[in-house]
PDB file of N, CA and C in Angstrom:
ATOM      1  N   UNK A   1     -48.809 -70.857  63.612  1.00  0.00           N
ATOM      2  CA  UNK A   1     -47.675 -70.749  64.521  1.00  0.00           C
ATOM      3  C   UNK A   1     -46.769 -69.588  64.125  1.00  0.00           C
ATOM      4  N   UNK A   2     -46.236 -69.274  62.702  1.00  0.00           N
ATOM      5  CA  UNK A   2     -45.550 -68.272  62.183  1.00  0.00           C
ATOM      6  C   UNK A   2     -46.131 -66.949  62.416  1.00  0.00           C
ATOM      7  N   UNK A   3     -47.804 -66.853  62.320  1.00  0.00           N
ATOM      8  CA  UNK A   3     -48.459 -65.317  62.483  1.00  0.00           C
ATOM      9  C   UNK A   3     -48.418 -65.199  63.806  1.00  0.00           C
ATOM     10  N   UNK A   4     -47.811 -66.031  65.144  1.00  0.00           N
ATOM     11  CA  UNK A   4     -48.243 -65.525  66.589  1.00  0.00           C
ATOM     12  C   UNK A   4     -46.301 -64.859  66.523  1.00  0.00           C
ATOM     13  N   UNK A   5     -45.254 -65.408  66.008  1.00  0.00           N
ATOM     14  CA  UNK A   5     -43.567 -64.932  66.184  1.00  0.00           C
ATOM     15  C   UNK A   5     -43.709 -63.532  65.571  1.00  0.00           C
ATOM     16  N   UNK A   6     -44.841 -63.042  64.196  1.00  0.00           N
ATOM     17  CA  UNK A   6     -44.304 -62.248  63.807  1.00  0.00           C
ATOM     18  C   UNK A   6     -45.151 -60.893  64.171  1.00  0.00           C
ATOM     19  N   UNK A   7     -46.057 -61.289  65.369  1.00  0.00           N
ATOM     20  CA  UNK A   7     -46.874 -60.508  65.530  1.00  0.00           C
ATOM     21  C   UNK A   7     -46.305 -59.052  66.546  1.00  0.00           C
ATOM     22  N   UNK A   8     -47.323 -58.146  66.556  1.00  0.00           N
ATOM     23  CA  UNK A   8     -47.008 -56.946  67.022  1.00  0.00           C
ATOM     24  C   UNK A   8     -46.921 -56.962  68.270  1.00  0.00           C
ATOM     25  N   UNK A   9     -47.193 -57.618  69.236  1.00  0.00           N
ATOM     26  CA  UNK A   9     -46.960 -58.002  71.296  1.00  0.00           C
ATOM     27  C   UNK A   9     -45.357 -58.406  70.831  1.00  0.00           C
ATOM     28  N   UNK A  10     -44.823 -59.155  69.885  1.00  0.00           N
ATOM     29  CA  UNK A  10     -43.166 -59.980  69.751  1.00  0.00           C
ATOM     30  C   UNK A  10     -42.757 -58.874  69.339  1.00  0.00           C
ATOM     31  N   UNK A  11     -42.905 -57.770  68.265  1.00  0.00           N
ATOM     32  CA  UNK A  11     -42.077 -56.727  67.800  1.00  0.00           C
ATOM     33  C   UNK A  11     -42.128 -55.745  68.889  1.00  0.00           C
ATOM     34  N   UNK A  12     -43.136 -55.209  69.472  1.00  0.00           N
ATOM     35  CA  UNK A  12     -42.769 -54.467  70.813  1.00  0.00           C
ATOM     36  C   UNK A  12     -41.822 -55.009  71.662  1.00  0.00           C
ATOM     37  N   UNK A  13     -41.790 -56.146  72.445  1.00  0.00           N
ATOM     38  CA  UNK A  13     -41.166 -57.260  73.188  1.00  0.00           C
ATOM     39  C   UNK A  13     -39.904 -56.866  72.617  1.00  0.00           C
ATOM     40  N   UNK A  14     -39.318 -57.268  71.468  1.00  0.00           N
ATOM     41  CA  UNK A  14     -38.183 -57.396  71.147  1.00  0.00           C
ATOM     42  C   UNK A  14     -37.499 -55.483  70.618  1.00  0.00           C
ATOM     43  N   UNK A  15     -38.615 -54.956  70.736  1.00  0.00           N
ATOM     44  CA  UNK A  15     -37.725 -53.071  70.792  1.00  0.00           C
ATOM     45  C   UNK A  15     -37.220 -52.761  72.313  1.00  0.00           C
ATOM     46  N   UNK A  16     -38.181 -53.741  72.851  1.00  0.00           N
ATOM     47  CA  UNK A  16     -37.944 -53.000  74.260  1.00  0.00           C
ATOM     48  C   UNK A  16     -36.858 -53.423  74.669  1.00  0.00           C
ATOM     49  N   UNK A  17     -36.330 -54.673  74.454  1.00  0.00           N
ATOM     50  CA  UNK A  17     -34.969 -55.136  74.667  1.00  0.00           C
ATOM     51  C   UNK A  17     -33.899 -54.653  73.888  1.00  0.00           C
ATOM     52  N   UNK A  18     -34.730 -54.191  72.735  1.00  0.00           N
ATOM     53  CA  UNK A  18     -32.897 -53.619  72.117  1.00  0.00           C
ATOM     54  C   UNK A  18     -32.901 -52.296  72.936  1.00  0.00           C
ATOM     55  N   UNK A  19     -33.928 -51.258  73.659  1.00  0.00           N
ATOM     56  CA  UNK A  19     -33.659 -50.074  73.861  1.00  0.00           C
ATOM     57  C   UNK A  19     -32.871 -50.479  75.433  1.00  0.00           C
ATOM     58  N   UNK A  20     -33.134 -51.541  76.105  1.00  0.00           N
ATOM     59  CA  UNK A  20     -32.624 -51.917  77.474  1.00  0.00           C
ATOM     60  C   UNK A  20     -30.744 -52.256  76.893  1.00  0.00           C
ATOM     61  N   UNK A  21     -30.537 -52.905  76.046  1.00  0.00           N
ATOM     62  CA  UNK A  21     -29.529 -53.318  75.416  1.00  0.00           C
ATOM     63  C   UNK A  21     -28.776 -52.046  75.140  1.00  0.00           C
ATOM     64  N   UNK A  22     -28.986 -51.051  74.207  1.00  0.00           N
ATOM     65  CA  UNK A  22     -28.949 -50.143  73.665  1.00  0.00           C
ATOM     66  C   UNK A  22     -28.156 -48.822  75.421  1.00  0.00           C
ATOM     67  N   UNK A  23     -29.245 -48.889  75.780  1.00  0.00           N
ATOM     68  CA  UNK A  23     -28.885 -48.262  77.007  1.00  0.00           C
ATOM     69  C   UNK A  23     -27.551 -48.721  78.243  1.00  0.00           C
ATOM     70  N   UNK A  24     -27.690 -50.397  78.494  1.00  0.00           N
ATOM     71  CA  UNK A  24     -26.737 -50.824  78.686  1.00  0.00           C
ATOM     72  C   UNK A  24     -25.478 -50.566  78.552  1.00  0.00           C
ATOM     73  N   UNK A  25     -25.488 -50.840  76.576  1.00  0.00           N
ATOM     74  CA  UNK A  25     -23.725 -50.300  76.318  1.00  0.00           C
ATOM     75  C   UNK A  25     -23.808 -48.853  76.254  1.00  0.00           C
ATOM     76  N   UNK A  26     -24.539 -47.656  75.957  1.00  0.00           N
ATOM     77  CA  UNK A  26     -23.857 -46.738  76.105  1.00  0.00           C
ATOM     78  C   UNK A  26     -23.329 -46.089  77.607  1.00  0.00           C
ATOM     79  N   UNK A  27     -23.884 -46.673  78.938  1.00  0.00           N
ATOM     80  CA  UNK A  27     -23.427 -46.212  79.811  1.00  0.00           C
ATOM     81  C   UNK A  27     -22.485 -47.192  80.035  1.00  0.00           C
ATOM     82  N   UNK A  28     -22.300 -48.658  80.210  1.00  0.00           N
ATOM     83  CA  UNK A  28     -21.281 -49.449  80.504  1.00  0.00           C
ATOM     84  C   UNK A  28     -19.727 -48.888  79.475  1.00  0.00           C
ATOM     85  N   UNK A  29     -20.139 -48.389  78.194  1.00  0.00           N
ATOM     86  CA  UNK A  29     -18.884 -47.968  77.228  1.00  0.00           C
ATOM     87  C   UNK A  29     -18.613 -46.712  77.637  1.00  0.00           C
ATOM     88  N   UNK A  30     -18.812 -45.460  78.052  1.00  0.00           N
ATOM     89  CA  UNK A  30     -18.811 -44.565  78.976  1.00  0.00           C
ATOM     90  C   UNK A  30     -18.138 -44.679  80.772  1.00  0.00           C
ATOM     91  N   UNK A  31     -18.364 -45.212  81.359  1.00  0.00           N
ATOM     92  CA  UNK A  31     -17.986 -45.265  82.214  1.00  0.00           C
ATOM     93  C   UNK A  31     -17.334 -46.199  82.326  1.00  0.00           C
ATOM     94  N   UNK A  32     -16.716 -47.309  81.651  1.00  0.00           N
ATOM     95  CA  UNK A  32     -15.844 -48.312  81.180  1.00  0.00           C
ATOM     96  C   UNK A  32     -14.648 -47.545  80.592  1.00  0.00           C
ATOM     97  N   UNK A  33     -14.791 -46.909  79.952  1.00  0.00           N
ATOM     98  CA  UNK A  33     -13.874 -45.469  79.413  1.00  0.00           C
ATOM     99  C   UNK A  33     -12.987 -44.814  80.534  1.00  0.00           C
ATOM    100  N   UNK A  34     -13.717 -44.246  81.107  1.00  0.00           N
ATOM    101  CA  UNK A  34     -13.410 -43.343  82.240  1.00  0.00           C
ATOM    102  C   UNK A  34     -12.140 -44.009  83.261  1.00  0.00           C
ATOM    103  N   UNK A  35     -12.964 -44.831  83.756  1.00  0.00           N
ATOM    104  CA  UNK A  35     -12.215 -45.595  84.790  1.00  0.00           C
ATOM    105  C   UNK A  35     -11.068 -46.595  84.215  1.00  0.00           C
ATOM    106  N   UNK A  36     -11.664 -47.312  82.881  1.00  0.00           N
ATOM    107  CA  UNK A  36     -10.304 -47.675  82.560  1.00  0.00           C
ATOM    108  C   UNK A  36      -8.944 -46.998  82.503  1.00  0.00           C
ATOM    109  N   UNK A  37      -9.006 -45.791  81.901  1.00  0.00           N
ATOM    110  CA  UNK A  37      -8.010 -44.583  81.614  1.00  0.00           C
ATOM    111  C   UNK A  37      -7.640 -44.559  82.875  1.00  0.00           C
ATOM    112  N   UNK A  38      -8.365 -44.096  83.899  1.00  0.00           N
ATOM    113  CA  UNK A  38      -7.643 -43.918  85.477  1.00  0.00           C
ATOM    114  C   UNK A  38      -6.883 -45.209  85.788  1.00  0.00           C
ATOM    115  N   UNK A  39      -7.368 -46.171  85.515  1.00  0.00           N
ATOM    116  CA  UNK A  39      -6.700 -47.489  85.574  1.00  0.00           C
ATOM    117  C   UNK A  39      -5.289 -47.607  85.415  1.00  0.00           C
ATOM    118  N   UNK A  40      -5.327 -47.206  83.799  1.00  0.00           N
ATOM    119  CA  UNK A  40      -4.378 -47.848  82.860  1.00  0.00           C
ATOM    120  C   UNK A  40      -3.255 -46.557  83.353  1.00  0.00           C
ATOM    121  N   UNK A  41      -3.574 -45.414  83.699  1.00  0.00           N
ATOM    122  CA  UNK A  41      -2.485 -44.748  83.845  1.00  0.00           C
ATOM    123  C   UNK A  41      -1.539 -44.815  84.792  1.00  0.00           C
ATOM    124  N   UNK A  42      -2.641 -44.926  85.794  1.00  0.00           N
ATOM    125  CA  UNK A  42      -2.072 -45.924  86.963  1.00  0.00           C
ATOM    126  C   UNK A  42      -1.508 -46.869  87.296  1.00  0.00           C
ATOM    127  N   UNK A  43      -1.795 -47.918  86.146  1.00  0.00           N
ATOM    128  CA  UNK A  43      -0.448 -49.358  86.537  1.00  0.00           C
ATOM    129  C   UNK A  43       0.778 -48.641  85.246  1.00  0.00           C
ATOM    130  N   UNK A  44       0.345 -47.983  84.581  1.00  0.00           N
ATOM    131  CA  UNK A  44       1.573 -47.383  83.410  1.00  0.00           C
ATOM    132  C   UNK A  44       2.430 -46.570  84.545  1.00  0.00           C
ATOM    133  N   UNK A  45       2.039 -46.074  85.265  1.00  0.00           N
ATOM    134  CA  UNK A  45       3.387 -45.249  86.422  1.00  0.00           C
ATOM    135  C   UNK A  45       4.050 -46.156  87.032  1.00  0.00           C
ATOM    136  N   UNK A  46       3.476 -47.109  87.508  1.00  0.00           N
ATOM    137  CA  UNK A  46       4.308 -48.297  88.356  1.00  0.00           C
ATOM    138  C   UNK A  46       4.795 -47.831  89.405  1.00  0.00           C
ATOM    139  N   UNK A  47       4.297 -46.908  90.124  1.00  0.00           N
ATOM    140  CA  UNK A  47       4.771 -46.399  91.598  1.00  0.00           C
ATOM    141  C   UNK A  47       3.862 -46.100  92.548  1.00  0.00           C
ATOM    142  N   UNK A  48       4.223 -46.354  93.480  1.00  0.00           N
ATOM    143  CA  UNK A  48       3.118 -46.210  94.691  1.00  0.00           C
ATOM    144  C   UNK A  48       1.876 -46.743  94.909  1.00  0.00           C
ATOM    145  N   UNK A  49       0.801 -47.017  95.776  1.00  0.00           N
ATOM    146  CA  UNK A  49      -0.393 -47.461  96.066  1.00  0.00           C
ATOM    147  C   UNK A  49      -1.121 -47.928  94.681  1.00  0.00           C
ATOM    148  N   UNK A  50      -1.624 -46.622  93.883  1.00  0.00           N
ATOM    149  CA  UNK A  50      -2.547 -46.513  93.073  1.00  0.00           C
ATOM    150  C   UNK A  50      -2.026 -47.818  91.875  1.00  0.00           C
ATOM    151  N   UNK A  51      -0.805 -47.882  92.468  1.00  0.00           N
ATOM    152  CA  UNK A  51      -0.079 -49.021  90.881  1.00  0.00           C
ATOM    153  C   UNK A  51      -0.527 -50.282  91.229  1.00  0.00           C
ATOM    154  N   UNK A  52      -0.135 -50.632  92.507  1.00  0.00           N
ATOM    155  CA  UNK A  52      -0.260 -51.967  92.935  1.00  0.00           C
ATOM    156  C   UNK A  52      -2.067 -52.165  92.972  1.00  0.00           C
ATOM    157  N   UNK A  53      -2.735 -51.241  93.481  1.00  0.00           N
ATOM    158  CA  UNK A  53      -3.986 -51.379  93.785  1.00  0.00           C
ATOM    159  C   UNK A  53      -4.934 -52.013  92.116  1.00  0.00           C
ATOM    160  N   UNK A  54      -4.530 -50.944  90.964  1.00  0.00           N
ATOM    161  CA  UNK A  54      -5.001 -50.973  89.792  1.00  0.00           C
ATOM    162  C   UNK A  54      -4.654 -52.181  89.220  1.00  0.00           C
ATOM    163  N   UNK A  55      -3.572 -52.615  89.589  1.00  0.00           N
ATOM    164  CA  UNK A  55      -2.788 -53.693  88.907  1.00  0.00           C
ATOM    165  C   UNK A  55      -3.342 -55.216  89.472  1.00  0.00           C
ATOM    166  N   UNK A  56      -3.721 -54.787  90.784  1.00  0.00           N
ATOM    167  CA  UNK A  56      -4.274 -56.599  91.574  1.00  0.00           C
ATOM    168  C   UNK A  56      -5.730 -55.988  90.564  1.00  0.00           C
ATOM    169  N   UNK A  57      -6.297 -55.208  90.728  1.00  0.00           N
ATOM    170  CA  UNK A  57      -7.605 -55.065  91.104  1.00  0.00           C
ATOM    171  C   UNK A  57      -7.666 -55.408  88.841  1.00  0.00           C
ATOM    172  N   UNK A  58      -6.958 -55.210  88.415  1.00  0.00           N
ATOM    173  CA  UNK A  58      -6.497 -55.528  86.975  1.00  0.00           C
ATOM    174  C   UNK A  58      -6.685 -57.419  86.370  1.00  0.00           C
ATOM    175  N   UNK A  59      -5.778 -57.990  87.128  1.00  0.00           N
ATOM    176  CA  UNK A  59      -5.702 -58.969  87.217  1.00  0.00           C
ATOM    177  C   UNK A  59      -6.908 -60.077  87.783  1.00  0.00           C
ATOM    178  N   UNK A  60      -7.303 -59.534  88.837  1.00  0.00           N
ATOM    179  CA  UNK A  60      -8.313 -60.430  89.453  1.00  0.00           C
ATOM    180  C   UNK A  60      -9.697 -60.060  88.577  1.00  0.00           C
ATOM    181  N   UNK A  61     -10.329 -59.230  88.137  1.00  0.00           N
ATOM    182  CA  UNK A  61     -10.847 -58.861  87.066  1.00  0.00           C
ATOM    183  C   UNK A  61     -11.039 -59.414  85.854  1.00  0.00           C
ATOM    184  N   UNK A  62      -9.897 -59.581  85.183  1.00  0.00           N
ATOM    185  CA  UNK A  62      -9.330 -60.028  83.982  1.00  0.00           C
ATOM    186  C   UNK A  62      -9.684 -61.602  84.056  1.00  0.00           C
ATOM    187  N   UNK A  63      -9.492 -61.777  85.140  1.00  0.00           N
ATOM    188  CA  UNK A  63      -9.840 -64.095  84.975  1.00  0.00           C
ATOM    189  C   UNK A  63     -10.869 -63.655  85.770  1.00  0.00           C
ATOM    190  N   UNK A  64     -12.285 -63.153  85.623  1.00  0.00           N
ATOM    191  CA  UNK A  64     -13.453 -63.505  86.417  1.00  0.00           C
ATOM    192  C   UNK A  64     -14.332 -64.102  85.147  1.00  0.00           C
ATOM    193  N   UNK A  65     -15.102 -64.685  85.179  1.00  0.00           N
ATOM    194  CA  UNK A  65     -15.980 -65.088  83.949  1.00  0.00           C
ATOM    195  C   UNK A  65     -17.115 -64.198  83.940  1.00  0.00           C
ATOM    196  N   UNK A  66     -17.817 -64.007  82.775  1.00  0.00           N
ATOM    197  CA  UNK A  66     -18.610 -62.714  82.874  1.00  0.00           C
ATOM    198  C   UNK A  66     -19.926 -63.149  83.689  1.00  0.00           C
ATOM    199  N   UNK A  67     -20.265 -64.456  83.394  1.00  0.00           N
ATOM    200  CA  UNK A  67     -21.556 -64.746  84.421  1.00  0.00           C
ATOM    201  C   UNK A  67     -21.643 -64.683  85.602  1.00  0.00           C
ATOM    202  N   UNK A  68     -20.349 -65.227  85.743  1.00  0.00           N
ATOM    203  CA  UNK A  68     -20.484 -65.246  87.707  1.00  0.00           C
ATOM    204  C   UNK A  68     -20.183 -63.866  88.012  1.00  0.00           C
ATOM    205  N   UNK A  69     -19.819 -62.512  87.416  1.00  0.00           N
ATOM    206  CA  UNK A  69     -19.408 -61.363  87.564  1.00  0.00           C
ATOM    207  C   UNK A  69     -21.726 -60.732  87.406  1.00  0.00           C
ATOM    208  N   UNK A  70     -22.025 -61.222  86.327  1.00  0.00           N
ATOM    209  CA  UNK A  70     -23.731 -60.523  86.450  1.00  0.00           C
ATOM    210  C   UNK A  70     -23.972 -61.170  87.054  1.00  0.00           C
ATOM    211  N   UNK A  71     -24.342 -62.357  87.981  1.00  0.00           N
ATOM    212  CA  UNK A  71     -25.062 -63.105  88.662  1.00  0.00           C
ATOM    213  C   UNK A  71     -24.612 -62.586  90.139  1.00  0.00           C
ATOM    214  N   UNK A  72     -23.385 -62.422  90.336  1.00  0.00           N
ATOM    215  CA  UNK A  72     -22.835 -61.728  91.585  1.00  0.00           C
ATOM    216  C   UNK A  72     -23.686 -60.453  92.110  1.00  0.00           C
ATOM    217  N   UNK A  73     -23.583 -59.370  91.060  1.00  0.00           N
ATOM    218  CA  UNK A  73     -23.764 -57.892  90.965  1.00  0.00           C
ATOM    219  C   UNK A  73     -25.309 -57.865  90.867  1.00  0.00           C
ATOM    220  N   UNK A  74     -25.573 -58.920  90.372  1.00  0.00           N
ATOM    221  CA  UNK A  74     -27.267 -58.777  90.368  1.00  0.00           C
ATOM    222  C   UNK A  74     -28.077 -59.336  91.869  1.00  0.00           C
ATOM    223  N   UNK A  75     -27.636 -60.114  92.714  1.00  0.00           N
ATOM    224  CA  UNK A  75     -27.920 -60.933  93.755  1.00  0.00           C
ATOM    225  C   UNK A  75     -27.222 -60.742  94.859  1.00  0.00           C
ATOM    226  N   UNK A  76     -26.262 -59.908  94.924  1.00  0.00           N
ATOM    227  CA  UNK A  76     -25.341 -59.388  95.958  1.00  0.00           C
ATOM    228  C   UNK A  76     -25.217 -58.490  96.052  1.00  0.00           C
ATOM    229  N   UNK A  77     -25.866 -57.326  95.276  1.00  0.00           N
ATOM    230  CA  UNK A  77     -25.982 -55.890  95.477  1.00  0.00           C
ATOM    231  C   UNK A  77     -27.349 -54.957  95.408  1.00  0.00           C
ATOM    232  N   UNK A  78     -28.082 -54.100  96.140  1.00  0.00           N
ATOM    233  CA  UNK A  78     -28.876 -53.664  96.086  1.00  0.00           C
ATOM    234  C   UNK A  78     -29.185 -52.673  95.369  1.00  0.00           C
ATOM    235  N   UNK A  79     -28.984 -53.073  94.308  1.00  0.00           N
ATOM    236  CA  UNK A  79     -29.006 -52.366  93.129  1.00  0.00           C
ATOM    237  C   UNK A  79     -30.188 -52.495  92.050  1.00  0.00           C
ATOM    238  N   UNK A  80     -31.259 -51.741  91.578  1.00  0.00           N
ATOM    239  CA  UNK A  80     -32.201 -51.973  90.426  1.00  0.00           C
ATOM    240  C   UNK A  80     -31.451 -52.893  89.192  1.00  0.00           C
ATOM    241  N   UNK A  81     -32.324 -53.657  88.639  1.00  0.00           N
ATOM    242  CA  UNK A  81     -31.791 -54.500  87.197  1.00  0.00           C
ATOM    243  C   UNK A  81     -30.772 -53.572  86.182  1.00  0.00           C
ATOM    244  N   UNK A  82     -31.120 -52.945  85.958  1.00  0.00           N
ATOM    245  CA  UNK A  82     -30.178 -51.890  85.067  1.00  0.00           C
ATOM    246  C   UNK A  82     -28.843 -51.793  85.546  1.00  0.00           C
ATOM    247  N   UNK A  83     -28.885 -50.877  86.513  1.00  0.00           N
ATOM    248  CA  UNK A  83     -27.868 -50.133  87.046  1.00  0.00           C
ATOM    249  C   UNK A  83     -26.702 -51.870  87.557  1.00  0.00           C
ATOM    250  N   UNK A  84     -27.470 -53.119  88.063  1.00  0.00           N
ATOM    251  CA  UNK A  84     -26.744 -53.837  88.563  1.00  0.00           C
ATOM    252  C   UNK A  84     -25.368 -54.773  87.142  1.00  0.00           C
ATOM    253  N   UNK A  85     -26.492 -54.392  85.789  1.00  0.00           N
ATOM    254  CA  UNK A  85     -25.861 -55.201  84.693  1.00  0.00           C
ATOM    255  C   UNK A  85     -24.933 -53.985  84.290  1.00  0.00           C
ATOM    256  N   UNK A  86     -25.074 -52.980  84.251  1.00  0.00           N
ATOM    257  CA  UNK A  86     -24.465 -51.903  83.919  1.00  0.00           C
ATOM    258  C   UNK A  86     -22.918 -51.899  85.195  1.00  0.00           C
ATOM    259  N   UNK A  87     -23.319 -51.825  86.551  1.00  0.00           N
ATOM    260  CA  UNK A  87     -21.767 -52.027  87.206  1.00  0.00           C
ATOM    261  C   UNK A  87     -21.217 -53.104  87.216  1.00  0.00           C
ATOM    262  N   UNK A  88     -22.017 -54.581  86.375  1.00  0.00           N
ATOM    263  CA  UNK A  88     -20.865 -55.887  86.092  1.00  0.00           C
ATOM    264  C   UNK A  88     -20.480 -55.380  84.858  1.00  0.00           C
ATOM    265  N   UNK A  89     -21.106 -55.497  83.617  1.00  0.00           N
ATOM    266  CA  UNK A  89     -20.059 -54.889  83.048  1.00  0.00           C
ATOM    267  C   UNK A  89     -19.350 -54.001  82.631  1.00  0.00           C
ATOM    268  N   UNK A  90     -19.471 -52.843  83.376  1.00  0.00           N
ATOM    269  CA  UNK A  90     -18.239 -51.646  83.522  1.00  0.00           C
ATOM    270  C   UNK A  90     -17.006 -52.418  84.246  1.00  0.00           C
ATOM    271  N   UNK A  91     -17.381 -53.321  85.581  1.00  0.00           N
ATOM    272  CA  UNK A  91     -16.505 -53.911  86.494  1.00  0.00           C
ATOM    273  C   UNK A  91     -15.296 -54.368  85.570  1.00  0.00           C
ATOM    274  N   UNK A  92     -16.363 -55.654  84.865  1.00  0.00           N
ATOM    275  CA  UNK A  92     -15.129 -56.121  83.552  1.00  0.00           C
ATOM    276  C   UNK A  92     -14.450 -55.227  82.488  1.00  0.00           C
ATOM    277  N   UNK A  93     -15.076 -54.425  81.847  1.00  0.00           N
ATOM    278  CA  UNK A  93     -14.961 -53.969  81.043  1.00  0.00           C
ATOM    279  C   UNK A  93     -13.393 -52.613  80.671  1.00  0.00           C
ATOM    280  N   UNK A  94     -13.904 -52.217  82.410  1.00  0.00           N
ATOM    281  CA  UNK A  94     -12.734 -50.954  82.625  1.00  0.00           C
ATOM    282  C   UNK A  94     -11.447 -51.579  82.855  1.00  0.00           C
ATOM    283  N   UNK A  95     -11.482 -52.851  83.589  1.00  0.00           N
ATOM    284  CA  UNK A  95      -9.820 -53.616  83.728  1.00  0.00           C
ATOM    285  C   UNK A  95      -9.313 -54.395  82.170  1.00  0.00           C
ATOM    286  N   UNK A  96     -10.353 -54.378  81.376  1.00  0.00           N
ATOM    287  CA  UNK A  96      -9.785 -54.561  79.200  1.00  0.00           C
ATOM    288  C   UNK A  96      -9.196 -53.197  78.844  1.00  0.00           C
ATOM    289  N   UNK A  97      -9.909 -52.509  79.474  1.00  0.00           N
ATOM    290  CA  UNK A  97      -9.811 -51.155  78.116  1.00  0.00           C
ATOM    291  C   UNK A  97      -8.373 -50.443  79.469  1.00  0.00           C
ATOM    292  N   UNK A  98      -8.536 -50.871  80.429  1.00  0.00           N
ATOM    293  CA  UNK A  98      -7.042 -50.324  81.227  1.00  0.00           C
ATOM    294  C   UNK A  98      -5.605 -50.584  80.543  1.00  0.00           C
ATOM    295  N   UNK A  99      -5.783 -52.340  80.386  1.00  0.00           N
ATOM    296  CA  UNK A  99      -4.571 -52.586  79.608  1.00  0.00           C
ATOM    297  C   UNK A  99      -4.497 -52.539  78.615  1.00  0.00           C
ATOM    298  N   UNK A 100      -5.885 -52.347  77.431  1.00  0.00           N
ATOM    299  CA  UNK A 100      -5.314 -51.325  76.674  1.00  0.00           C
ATOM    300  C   UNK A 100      -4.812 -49.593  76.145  1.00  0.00           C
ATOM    301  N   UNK A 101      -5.032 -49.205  77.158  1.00  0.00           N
ATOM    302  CA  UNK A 101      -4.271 -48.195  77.263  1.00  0.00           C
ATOM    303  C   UNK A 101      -2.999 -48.141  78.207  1.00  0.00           C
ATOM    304  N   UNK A 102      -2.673 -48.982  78.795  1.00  0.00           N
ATOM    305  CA  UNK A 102      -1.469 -49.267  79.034  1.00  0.00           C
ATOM    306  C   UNK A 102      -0.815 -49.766  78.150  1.00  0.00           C
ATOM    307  N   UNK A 103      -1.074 -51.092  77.347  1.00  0.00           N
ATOM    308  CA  UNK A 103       0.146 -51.248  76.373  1.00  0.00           C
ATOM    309  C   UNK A 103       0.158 -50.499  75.414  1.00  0.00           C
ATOM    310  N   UNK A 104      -0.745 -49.229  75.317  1.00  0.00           N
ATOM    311  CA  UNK A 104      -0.746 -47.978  74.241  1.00  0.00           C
ATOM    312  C   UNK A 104       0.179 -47.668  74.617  1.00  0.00           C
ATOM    313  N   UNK A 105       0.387 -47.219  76.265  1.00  0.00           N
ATOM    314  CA  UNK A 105       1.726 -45.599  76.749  1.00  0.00           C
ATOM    315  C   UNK A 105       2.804 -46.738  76.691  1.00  0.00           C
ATOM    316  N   UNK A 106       2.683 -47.966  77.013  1.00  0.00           N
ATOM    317  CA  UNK A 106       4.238 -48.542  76.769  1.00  0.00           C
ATOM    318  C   UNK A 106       4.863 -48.864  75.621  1.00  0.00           C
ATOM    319  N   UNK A 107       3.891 -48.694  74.432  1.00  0.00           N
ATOM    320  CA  UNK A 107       4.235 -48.775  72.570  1.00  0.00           C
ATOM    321  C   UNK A 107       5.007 -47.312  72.895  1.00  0.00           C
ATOM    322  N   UNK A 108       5.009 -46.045  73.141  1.00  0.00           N
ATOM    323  CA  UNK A 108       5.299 -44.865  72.663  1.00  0.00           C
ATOM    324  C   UNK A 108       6.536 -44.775  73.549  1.00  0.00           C
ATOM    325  N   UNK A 109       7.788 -44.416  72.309  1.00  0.00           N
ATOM    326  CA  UNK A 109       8.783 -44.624  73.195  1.00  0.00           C
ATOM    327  C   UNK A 109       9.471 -43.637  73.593  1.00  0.00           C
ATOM    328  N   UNK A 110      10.118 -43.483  74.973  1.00  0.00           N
ATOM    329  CA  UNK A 110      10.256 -42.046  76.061  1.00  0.00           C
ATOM    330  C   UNK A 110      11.304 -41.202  75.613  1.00  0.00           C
ATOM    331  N   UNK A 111      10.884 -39.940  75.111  1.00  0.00           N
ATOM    332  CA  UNK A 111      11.359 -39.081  75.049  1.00  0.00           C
ATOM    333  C   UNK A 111      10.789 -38.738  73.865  1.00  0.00           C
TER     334      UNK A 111
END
């Protein structure tokens, strides 16, 4: 039973998932980046459209649970496997890293 877990079909099996894994976060941490920053600068101005928009779109985000956010994006969008786990969690990911760079610009004090 131990020589079929440690065999060479399971060690391929399990590279191929770290390189799917692997690939995952560097584009979800990348473009989670990006858009958060546009985010966060955006509810940090607190004026006009782009504030209120970033700020719901912040919030409703923030309380989604991450499953029903991949199960959504995977079954409700016509999107290949990759690309669909990759825009749930950028989805989540960019409204975390927004407010933290918002409560970054609101630590630094004006002037």
């Amino acid at each position: 039973m131990t020589d079929q877990f440690f065999s060479l079909t399971t060690a391929l099996f399990l590279l191929r998932g770290l390189g799917v894994t692997l690939i995952l976060a560097v584009f979800t941490i990348v473009l989670s980046f990006i858009l958060g920053a546009i985010l966060g600068i955006a509810k940090f101005n607190g004026k006009g459209l782009a504030a209120k928009i970033s700020a719901i779109y912040i919030d409703v985000a923030r309380n989604l649970p991450l499953m029903l956010v991949i199960i959504g994006f995977r079954f409700m969008l016509p999107l290949p496997t990759i690309a669909s786990g990759v825009a749930a969690l950028t989805f989540l990911n960019c409204a975390l890293i927004a407010e933290i760079i918002r409560g970054g610009m609101n630590a630094i004090p004006k002037g």
